[in-house]
C-alpha atoms as a PDB file:
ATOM      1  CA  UNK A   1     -16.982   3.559  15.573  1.00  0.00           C
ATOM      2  CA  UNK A   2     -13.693   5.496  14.913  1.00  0.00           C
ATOM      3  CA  UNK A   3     -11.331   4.407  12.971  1.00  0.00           C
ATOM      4  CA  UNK A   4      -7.403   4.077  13.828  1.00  0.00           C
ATOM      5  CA  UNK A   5      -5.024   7.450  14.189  1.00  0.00           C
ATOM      6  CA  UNK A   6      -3.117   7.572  10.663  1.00  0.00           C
ATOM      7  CA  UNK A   7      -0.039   9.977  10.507  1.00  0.00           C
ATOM      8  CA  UNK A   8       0.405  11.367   7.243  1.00  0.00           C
ATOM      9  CA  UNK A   9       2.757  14.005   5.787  1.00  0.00           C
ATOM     10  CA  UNK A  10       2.034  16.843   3.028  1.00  0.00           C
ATOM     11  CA  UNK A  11       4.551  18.590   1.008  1.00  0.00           C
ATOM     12  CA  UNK A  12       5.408  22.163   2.561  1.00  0.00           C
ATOM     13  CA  UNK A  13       3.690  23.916  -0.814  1.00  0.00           C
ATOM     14  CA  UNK A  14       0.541  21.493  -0.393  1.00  0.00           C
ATOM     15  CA  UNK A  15      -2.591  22.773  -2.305  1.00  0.00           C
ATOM     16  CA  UNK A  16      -5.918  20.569  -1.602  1.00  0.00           C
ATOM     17  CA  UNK A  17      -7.524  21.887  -5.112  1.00  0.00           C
ATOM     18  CA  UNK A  18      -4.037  20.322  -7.130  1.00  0.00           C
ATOM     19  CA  UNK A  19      -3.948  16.502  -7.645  1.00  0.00           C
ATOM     20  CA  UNK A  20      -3.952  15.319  -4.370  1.00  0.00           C
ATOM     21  CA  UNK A  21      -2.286  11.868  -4.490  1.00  0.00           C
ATOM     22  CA  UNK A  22      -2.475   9.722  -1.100  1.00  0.00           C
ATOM     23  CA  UNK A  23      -0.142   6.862  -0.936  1.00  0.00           C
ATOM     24  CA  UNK A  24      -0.064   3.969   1.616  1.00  0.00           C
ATOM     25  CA  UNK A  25       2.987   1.614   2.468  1.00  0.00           C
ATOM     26  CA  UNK A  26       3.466  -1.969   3.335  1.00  0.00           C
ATOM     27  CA  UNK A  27       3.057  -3.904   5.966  1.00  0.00           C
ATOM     28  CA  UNK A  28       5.709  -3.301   7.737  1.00  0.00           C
ATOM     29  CA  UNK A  29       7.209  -0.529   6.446  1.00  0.00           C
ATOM     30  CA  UNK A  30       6.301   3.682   6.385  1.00  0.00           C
ATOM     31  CA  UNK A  31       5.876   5.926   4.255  1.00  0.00           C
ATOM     32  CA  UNK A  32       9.530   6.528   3.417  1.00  0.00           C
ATOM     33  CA  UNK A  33       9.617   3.222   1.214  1.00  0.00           C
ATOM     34  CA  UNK A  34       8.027   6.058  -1.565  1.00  0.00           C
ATOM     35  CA  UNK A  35      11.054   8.287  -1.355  1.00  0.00           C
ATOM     36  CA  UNK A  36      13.007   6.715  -4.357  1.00  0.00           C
ATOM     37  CA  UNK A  37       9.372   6.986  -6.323  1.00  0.00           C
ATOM     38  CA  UNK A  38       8.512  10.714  -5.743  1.00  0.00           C
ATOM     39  CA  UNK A  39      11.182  12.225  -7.767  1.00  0.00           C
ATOM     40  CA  UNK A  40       9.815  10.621 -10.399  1.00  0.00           C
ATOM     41  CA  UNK A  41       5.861  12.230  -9.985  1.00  0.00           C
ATOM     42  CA  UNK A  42       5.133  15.125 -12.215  1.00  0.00           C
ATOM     43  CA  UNK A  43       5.694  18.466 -10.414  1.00  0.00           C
ATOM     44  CA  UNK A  44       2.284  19.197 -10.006  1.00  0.00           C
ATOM     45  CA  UNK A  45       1.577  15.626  -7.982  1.00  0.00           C
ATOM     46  CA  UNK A  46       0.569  16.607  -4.427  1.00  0.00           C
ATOM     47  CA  UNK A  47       1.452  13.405  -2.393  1.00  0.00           C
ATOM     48  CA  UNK A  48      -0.202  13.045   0.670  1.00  0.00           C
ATOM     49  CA  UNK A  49       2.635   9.985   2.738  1.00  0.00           C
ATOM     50  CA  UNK A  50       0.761   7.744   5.545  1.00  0.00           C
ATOM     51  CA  UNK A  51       1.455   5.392   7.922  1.00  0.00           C
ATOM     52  CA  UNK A  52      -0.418   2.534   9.227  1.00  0.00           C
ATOM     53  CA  UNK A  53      -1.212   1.720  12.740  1.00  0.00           C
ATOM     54  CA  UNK A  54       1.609   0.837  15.133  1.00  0.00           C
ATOM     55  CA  UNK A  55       3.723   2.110  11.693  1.00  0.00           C
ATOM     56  CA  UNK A  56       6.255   5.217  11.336  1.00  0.00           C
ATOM     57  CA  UNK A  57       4.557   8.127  12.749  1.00  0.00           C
ATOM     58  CA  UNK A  58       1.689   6.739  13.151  1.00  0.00           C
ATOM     59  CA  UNK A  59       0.058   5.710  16.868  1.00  0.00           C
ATOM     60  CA  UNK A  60       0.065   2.184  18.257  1.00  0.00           C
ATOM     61  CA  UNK A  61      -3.279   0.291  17.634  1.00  0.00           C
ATOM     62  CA  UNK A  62      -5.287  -0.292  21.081  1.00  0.00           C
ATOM     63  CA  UNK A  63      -8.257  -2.034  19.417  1.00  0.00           C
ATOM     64  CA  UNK A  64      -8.536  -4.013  16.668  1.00  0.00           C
ATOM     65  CA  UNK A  65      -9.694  -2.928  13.096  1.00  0.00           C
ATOM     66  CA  UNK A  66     -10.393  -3.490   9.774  1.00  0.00           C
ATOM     67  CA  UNK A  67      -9.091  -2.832   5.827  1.00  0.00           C
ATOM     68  CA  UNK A  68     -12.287  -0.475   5.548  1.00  0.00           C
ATOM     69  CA  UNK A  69     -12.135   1.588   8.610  1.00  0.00           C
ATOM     70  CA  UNK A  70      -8.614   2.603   7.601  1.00  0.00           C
ATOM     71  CA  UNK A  71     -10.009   3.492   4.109  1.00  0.00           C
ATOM     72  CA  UNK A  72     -12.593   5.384   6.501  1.00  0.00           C
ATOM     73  CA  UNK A  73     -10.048   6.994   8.264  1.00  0.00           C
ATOM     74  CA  UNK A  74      -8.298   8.238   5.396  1.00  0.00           C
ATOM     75  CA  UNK A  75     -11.728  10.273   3.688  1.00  0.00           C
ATOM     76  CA  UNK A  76     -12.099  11.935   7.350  1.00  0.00           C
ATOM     77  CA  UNK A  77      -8.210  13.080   6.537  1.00  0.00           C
ATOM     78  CA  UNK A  78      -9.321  14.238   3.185  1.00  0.00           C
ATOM     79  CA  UNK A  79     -12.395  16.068   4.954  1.00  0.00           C
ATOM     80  CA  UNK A  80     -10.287  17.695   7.459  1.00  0.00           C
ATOM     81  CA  UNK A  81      -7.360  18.857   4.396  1.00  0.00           C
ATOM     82  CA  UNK A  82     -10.481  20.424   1.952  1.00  0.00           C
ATOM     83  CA  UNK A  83      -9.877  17.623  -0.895  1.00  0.00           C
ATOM     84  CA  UNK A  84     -13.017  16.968  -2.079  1.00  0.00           C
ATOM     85  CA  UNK A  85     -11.856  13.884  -4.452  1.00  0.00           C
ATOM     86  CA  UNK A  86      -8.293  12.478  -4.420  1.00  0.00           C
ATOM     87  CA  UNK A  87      -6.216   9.712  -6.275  1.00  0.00           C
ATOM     88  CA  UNK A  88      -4.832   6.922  -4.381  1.00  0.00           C
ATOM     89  CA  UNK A  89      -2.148   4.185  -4.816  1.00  0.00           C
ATOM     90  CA  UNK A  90      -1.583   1.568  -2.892  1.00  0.00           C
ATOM     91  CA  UNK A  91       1.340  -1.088  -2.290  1.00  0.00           C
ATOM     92  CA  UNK A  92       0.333  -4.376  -0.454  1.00  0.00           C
ATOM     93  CA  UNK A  93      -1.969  -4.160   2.571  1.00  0.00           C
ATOM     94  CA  UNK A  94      -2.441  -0.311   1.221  1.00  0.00           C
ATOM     95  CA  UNK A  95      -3.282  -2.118  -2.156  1.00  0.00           C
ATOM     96  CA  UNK A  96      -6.079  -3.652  -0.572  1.00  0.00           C
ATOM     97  CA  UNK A  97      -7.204  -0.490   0.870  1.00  0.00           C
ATOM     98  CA  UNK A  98      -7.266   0.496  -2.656  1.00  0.00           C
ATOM     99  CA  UNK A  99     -10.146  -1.872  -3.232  1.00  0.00           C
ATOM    100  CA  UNK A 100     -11.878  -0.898  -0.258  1.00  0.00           C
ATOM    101  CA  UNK A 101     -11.572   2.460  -0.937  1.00  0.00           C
ATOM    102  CA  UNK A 102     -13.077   1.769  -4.614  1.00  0.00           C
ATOM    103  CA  UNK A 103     -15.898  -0.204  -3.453  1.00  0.00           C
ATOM    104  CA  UNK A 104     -16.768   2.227  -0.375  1.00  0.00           C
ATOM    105  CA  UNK A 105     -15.794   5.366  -1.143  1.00  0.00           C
ATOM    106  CA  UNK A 106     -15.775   5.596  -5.011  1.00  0.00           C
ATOM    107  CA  UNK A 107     -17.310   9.478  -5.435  1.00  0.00           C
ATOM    108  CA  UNK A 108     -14.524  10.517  -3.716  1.00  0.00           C
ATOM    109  CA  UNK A 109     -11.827   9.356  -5.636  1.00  0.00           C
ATOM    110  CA  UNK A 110     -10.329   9.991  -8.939  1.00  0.00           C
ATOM    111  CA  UNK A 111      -8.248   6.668  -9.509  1.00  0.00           C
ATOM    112  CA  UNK A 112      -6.681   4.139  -7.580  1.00  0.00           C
ATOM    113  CA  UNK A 113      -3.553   1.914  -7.748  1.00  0.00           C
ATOM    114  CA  UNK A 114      -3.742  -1.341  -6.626  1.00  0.00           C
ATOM    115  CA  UNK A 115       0.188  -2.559  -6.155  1.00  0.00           C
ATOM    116  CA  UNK A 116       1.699  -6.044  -5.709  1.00  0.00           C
ATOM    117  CA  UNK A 117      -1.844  -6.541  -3.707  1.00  0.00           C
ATOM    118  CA  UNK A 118      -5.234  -8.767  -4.551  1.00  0.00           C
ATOM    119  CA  UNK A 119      -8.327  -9.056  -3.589  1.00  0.00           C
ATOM    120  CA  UNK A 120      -7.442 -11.964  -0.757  1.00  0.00           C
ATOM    121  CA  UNK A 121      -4.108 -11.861   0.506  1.00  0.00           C
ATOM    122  CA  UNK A 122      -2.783 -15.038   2.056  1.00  0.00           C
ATOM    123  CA  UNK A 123      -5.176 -17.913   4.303  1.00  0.00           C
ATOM    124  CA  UNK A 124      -6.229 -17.445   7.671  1.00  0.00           C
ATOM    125  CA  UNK A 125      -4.107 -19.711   9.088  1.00  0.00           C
ATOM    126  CA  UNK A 126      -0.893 -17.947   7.634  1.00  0.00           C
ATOM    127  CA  UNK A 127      -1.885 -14.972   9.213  1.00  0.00           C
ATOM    128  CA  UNK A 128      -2.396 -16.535  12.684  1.00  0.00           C
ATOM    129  CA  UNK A 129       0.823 -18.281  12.264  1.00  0.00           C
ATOM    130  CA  UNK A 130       2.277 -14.715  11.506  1.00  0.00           C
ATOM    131  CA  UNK A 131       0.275 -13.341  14.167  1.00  0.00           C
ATOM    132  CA  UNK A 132       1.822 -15.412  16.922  1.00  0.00           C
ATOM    133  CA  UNK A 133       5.214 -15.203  15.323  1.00  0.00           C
ATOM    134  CA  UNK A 134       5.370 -11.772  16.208  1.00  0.00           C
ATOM    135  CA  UNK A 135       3.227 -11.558  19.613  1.00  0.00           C
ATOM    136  CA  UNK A 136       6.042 -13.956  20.737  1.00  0.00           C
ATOM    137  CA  UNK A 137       9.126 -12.582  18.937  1.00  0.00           C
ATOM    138  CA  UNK A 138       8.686  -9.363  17.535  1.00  0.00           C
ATOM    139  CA  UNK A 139       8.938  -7.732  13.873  1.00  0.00           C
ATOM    140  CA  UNK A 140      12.997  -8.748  14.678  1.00  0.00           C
ATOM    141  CA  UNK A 141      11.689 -12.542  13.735  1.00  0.00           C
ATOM    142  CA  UNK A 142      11.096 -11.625   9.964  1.00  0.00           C
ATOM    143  CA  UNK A 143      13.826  -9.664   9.193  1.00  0.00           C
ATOM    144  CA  UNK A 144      16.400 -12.339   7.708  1.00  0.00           C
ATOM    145  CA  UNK A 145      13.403 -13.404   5.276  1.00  0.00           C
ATOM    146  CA  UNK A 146      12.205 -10.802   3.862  1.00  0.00           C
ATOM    147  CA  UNK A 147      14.677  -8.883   1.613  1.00  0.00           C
ATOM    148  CA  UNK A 148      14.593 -11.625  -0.905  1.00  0.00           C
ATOM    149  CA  UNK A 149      10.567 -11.458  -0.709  1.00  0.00           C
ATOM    150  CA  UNK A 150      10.632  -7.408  -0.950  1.00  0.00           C
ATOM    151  CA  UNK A 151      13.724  -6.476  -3.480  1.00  0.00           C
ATOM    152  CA  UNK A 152      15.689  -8.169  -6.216  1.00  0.00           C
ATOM    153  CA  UNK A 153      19.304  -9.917  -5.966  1.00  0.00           C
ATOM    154  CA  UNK A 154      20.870  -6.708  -8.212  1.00  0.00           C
ATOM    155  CA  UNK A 155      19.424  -4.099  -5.569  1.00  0.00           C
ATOM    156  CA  UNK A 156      20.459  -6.357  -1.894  1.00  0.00           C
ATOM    157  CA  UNK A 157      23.765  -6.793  -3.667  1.00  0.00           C
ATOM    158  CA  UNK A 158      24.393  -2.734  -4.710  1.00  0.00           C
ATOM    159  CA  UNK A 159      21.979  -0.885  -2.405  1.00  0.00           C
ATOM    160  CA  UNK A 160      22.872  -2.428   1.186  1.00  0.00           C
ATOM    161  CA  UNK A 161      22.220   0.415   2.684  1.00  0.00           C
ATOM    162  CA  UNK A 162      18.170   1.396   1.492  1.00  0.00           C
ATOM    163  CA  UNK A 163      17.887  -2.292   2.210  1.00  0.00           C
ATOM    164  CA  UNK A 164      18.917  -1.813   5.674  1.00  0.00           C
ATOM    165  CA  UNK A 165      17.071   0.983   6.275  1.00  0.00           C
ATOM    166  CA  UNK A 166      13.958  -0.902   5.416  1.00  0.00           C
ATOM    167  CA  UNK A 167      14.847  -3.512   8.243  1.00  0.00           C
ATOM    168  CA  UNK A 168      15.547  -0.996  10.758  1.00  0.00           C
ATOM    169  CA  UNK A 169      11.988   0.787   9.629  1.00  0.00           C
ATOM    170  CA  UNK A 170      10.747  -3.480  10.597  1.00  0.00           C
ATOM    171  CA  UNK A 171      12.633  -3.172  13.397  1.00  0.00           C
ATOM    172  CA  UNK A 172      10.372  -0.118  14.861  1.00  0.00           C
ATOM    173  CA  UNK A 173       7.326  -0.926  14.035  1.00  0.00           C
ATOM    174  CA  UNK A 174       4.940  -1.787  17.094  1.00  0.00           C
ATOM    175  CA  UNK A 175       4.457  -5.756  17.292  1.00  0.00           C
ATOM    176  CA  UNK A 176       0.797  -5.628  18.809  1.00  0.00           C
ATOM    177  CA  UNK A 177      -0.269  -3.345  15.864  1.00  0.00           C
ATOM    178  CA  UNK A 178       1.648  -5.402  13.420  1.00  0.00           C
ATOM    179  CA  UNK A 179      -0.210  -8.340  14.458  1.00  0.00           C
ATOM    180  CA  UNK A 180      -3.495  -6.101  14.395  1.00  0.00           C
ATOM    181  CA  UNK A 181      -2.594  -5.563  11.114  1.00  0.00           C
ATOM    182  CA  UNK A 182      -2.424  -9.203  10.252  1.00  0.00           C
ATOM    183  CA  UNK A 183      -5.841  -9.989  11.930  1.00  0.00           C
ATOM    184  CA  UNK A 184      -7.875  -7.025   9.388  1.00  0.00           C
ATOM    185  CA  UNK A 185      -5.720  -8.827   6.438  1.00  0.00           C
ATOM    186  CA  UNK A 186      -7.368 -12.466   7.865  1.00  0.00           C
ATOM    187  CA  UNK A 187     -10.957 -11.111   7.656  1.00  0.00           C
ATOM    188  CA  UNK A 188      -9.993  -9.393   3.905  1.00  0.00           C
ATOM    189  CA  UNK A 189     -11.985 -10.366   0.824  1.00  0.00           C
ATOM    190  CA  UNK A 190     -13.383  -8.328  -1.504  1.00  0.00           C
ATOM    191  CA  UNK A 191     -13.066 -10.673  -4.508  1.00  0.00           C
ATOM    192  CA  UNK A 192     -16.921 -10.878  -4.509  1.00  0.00           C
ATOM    193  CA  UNK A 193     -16.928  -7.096  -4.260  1.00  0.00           C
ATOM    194  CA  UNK A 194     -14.919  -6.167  -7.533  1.00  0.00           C
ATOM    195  CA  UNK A 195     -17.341  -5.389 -10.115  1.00  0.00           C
ATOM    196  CA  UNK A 196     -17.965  -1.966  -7.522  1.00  0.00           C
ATOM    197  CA  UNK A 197     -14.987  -0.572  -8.024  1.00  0.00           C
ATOM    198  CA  UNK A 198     -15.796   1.545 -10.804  1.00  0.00           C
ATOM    199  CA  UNK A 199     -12.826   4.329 -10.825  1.00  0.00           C
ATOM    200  CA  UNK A 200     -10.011   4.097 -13.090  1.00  0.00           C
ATOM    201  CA  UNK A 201      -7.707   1.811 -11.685  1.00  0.00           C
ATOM    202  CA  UNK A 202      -4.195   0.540 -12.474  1.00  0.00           C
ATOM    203  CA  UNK A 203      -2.583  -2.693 -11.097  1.00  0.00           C
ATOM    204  CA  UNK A 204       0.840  -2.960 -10.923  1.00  0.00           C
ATOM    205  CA  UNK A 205       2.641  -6.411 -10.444  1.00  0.00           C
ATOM    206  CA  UNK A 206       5.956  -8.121 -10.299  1.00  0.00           C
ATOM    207  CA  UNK A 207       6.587 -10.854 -12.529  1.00  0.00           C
ATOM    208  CA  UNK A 208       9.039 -12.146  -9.516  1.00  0.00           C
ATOM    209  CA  UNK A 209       6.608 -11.161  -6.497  1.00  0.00           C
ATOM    210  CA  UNK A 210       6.388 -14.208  -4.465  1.00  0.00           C
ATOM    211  CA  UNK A 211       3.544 -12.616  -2.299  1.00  0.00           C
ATOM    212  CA  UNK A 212       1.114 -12.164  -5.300  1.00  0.00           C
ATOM    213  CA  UNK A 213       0.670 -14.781  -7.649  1.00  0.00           C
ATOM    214  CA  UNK A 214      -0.313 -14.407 -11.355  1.00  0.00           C
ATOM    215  CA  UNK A 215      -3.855 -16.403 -10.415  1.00  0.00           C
ATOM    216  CA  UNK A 216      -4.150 -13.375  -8.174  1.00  0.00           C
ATOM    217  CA  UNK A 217      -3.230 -10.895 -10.581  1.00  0.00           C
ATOM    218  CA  UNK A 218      -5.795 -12.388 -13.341  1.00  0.00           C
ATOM    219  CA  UNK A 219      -8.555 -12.365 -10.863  1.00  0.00           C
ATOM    220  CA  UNK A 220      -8.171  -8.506 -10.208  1.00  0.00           C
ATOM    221  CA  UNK A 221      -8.248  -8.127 -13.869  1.00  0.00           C
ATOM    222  CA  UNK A 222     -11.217 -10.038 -14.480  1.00  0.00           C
ATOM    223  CA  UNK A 223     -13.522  -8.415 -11.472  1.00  0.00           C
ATOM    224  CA  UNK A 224     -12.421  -5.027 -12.068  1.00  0.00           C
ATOM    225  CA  UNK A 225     -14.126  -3.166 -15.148  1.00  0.00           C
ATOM    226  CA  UNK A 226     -12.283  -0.381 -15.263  1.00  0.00           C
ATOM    227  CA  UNK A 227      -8.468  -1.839 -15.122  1.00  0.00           C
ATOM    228  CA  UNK A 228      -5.309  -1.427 -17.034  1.00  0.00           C
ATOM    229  CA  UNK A 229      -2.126  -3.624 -16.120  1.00  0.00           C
ATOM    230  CA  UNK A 230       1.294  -2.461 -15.456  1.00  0.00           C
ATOM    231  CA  UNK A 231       4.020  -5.162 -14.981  1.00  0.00           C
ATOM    232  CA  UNK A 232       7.319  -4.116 -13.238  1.00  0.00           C
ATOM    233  CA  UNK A 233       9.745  -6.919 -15.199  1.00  0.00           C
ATOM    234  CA  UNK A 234      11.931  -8.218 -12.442  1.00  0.00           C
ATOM    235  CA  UNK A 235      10.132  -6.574  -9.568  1.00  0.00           C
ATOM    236  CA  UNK A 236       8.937  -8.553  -6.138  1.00  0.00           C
ATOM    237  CA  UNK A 237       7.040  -7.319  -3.426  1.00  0.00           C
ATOM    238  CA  UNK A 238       8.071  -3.546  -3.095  1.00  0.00           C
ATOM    239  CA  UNK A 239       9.459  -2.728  -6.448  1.00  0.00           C
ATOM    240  CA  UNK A 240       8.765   0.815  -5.842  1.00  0.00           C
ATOM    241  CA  UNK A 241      11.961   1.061  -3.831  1.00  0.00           C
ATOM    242  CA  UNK A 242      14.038  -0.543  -6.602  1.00  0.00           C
ATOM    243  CA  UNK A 243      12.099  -0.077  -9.743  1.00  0.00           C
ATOM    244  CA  UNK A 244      11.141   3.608  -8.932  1.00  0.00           C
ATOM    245  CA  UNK A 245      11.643   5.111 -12.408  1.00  0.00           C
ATOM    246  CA  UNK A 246       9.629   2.490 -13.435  1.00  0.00           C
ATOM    247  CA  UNK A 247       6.960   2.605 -11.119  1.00  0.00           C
ATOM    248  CA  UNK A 248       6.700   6.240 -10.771  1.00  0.00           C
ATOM    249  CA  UNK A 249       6.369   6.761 -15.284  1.00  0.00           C
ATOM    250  CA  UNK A 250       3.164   3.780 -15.020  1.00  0.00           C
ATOM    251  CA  UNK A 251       1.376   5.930 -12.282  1.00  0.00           C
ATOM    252  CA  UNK A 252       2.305   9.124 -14.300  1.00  0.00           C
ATOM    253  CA  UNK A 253       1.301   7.681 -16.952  1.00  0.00           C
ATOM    254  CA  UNK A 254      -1.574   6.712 -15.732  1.00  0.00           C
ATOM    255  CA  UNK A 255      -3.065   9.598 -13.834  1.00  0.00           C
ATOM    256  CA  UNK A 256      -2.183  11.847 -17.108  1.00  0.00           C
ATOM    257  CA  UNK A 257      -4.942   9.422 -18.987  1.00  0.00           C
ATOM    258  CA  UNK A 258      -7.246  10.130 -16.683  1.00  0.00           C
ATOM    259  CA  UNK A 259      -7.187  14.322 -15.509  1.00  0.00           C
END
């Protein structure tokens, strides 16, 4: 069966035999929340930006779908660019792709970041309750809660505007895929899967994410036998906007231990 129509975006001097990086967003966001991170990639980083589903570029979802067929998806994009094996990092849902890329797909990547993610992300019935939520009221429902869950207090109070931006990218995303969404992170859990993922693979976490606990955090780095641990001090769900230094010099770090 085919998998969901990703947009994705290469830099204009892209070269599929450099160190082709792809790197997926949040639920509920695009691939602009890595803008504030790339500046911070060494120079010879080729970052291939995607969207989910219903997401930025990216076309509404018709059917339903799951974690792996976007992982899928995103090979048959490396097919069709010439990258034999790429690196991947991954914040949230895209974290989780991480894993399923690892477990499925693991002679065709390099590394892979798993970021403010796990290997089971929330219950069943909080995604159903998250699912109607926005069948009945749109992405517009969750905008009021969610700064606090995806940035510190310092970066609301001094960077209004990014933070707005964020809201407005909420704002546009396509309720009936956002929901879709939801459903493939319902049927998600690969914590029985772990000890596949045999690629280099950092996790990064926020010791003030309220979406990922540290029980969640442990458990990744218990399965997976090939993991280092990065911890963004201060960060919540989607440090990468407001830690980017910090973010971007772990992966760097990272991917120069590894090529």
């Amino acid at each position: 069966m085919a998998g969901p129509e990703i947009s994705y975006r290469l830099p204009d001097d892209f070269d599929a035999s450099g160190r082709v990086v792809f790197l997926g967003s949040s639920l509920g966001s695009s691939s602009l929340m890595w803008a504030r991170a790339l500046p911070y990639f060494s120079a010879d980083i080729q970052p291939v930006t995607w969207d989910l589903p219903g997401h930025g570029d990216s076309d509404v979802a018709t059917t339903g779908f799951t974690l792996r067929e976007i992982a899928d998806e995103l090979v048959r994009i490396a097919d069709n660019l010439g990258v034999e094996k790429f690196d991947y990092a991954g914040v949230s849902i895209s974290g989780a792709i991480a894993l399923e890329l690892g477990i499925h797909h693991g002679d065709r990547l390099g590394s892979t970041a798993v970021m403010f993610s796990a290997a089971k992300l929330g219950t069943n019935e909080s995604w159903a309750d998250r699912c109607a939520t926005v069948r009945e009221h749109g992405t517009a429902a969750m905008v009021t809660d969610l700064p606090p869950r995806w940035f510190s207090p310092k970066f609301i109070a001094e960077d209004g505007p990014w933070v707005e931006t964020l809201m407005d990218i909420l704002l546009d995303v396509d309720a009936e895929s956002y929901a879709k969404c939801c459903e493939a992170l319902s049927a998600y859990d690969v914590r029985e899967q772990l000890t596949e993922v045999t690629v280099p693979t950092l996790v990064i976490a926020g010791d003030h994410d309220p979406s990922i606990s540290a029980d969640a955090v442990r458990e990744l780095m218990a399965g997976l036998p090939n993991a280092k641990l990065f911890v963004v001090e201060g960060g919540r769900h989607l440090a990468v906007v407001d830690f980017p230094h910090e973010v971007g010099a772990a992966l760097n770090t990272f991917w120069s231990s590894i090529h």
